[in-house]
N, C-alpha and C. Protein backbone atom coordinates (compact mmCIF):
# COMPACT_ATOMS: atom_id res chain seq x y z
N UNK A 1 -0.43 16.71 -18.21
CA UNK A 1 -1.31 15.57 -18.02
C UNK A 1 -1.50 15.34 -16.52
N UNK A 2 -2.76 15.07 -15.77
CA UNK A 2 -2.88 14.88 -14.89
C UNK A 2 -3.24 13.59 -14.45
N UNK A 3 -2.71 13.06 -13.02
CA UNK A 3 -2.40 11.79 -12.48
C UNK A 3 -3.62 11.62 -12.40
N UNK A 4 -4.27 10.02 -12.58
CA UNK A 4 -5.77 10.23 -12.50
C UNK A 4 -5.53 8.82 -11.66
N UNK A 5 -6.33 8.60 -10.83
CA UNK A 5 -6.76 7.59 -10.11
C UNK A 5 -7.17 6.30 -10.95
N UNK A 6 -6.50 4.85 -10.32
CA UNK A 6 -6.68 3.76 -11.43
C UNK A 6 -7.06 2.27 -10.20
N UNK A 7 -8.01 2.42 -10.19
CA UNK A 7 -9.23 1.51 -9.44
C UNK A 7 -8.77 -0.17 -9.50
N UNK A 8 -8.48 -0.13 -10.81
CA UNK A 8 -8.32 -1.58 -11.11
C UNK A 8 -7.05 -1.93 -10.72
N UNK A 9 -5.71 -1.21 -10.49
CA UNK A 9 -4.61 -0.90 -10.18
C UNK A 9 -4.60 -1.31 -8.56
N UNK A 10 -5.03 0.32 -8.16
CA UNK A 10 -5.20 -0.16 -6.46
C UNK A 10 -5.88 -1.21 -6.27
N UNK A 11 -6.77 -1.86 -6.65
CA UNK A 11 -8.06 -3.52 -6.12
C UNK A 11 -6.57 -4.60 -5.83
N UNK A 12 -5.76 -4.78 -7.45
CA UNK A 12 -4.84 -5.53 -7.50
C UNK A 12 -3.49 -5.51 -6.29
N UNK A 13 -3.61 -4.13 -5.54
CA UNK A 13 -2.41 -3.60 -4.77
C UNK A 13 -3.02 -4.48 -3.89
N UNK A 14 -4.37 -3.72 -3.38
CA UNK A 14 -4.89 -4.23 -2.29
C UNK A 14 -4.87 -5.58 -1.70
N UNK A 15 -5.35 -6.66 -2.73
CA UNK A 15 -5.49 -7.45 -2.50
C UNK A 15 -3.92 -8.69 -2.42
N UNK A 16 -2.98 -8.03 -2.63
CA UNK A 16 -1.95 -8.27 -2.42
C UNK A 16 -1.51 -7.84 -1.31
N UNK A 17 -1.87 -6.95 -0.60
CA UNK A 17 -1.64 -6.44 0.90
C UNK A 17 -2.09 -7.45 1.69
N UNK A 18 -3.04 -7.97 1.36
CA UNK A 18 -4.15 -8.22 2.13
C UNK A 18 -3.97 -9.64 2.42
N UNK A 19 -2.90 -10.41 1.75
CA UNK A 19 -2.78 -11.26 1.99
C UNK A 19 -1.11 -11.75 2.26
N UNK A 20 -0.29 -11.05 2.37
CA UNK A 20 0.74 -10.62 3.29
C UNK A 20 0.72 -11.23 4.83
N UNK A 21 1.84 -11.61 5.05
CA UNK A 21 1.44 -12.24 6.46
C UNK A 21 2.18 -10.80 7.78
N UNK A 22 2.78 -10.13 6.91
CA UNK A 22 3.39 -9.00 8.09
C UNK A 22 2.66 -7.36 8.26
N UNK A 23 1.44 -7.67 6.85
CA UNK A 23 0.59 -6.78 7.35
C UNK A 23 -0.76 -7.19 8.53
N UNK A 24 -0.56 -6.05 9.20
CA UNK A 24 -1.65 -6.60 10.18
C UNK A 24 -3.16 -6.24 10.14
N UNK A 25 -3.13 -4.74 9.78
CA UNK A 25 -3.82 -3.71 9.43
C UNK A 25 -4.03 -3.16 8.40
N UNK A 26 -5.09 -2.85 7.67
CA UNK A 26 -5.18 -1.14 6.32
C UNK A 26 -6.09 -0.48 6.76
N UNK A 27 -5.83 0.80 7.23
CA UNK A 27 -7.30 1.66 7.88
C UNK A 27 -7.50 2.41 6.85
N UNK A 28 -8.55 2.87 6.87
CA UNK A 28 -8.87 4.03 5.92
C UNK A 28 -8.51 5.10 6.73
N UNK A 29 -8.44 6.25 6.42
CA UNK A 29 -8.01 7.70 7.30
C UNK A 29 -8.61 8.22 6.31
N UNK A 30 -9.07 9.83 6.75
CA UNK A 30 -10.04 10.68 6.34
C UNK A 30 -9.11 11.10 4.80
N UNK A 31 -8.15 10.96 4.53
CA UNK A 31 -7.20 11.37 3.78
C UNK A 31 -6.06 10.74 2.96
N UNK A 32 -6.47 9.08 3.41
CA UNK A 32 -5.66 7.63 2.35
C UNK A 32 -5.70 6.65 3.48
N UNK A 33 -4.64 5.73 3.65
CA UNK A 33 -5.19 4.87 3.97
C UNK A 33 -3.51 4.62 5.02
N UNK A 34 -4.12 4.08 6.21
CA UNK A 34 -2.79 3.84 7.16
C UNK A 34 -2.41 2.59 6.82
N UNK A 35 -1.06 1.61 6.72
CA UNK A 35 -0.97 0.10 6.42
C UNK A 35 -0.24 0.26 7.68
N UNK A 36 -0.53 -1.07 8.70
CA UNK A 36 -0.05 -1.06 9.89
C UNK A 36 1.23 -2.91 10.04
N UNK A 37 2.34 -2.60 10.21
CA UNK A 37 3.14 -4.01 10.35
C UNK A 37 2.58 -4.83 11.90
N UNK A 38 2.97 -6.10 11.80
CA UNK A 38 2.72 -6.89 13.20
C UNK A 38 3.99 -6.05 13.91
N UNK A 39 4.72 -5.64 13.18
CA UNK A 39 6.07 -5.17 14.50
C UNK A 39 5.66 -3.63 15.25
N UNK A 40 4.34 -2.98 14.98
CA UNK A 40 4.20 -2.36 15.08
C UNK A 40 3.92 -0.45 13.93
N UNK A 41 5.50 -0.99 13.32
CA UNK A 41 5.40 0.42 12.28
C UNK A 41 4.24 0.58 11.51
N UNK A 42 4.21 1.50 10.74
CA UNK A 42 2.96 2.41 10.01
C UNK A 42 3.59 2.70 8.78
N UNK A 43 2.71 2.78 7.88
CA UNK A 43 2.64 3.98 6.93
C UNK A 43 1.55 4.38 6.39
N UNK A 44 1.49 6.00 6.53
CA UNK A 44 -0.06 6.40 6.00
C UNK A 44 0.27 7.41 4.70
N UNK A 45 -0.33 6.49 4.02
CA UNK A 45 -0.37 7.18 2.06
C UNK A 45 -1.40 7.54 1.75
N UNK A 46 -2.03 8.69 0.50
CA UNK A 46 -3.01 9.25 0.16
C UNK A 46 -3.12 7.76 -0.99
N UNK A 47 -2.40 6.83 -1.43
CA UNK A 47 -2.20 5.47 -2.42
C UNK A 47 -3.00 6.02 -4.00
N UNK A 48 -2.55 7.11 -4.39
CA UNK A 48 -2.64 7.37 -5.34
C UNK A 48 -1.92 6.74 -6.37
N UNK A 49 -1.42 6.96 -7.78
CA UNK A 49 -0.91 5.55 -8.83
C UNK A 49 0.50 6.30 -8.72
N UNK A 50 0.42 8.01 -8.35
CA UNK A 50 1.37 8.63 -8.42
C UNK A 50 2.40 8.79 -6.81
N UNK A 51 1.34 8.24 -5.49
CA UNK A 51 2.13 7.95 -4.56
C UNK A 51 2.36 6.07 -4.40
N UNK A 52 1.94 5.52 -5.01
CA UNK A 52 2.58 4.05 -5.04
C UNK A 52 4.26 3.40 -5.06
N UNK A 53 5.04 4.22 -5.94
CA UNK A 53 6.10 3.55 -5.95
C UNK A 53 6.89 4.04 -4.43
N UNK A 54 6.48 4.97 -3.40
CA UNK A 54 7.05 5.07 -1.61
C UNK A 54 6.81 4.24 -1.10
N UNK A 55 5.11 3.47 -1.80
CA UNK A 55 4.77 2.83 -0.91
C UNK A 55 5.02 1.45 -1.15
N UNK A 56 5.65 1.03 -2.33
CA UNK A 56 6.13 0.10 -2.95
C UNK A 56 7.35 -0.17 -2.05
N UNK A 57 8.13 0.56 -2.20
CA UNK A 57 9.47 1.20 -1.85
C UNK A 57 9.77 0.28 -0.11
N UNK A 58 8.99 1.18 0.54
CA UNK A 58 8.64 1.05 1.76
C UNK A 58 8.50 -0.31 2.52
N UNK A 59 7.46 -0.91 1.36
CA UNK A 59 6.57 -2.30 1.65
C UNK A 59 7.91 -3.39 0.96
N UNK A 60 8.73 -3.11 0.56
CA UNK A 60 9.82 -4.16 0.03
C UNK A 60 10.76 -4.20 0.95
N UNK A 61 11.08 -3.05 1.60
CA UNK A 61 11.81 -2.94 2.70
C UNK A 61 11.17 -3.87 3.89
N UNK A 62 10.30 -3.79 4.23
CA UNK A 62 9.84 -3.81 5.72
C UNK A 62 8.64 -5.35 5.56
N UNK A 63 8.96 -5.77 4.54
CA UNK A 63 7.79 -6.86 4.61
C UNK A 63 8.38 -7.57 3.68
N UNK A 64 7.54 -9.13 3.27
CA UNK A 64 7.84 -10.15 2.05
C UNK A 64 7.49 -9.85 0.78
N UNK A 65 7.09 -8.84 0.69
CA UNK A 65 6.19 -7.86 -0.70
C UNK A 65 7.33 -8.17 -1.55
N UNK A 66 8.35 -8.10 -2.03
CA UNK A 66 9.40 -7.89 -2.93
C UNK A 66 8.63 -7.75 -4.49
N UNK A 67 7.95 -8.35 -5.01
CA UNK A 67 7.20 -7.83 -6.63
C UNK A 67 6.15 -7.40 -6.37
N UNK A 68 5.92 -6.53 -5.78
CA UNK A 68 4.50 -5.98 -5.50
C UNK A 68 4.18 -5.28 -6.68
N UNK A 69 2.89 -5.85 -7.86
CA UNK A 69 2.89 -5.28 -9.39
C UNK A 69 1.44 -4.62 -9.17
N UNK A 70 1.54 -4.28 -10.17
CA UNK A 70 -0.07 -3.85 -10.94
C UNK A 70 -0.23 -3.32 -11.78
């Protein structure tokens, strides 16, 4: 079975990023998308449904995200 991209999934991620007070940034990159902290750090994910839980992972660590769902 192949991982298929889920729109309604990422909108819900997004918009939970987006209103985060320690994200500063989300760029798009030719190849996913960079999320940038006020302290400076990065992370750049392709945010597929199948790369989400690093970036879950990541974003619980380093920010107030702690239930980040969808």
């Amino acid at each position: 079975m192949s991982k298929q991209h889920n729109p309604k999934a990422l909108r819900k991620i997004f918009k939970q990023m987006k209103k985060c007070p320690e994200i500063d940034e989300i760029i798009r990159t030719a190849k996913g998308y960079k999320i940038i902290l006020q302290t400076g750090e990065f992370y750049v994910s392709h945010l597929t449904m199948g790369a989400m839980h690093p970036v879950r992972r990541w974003l619980k660590e380093k920010t107030s995200l702690v239930d980040l769902t969808w």
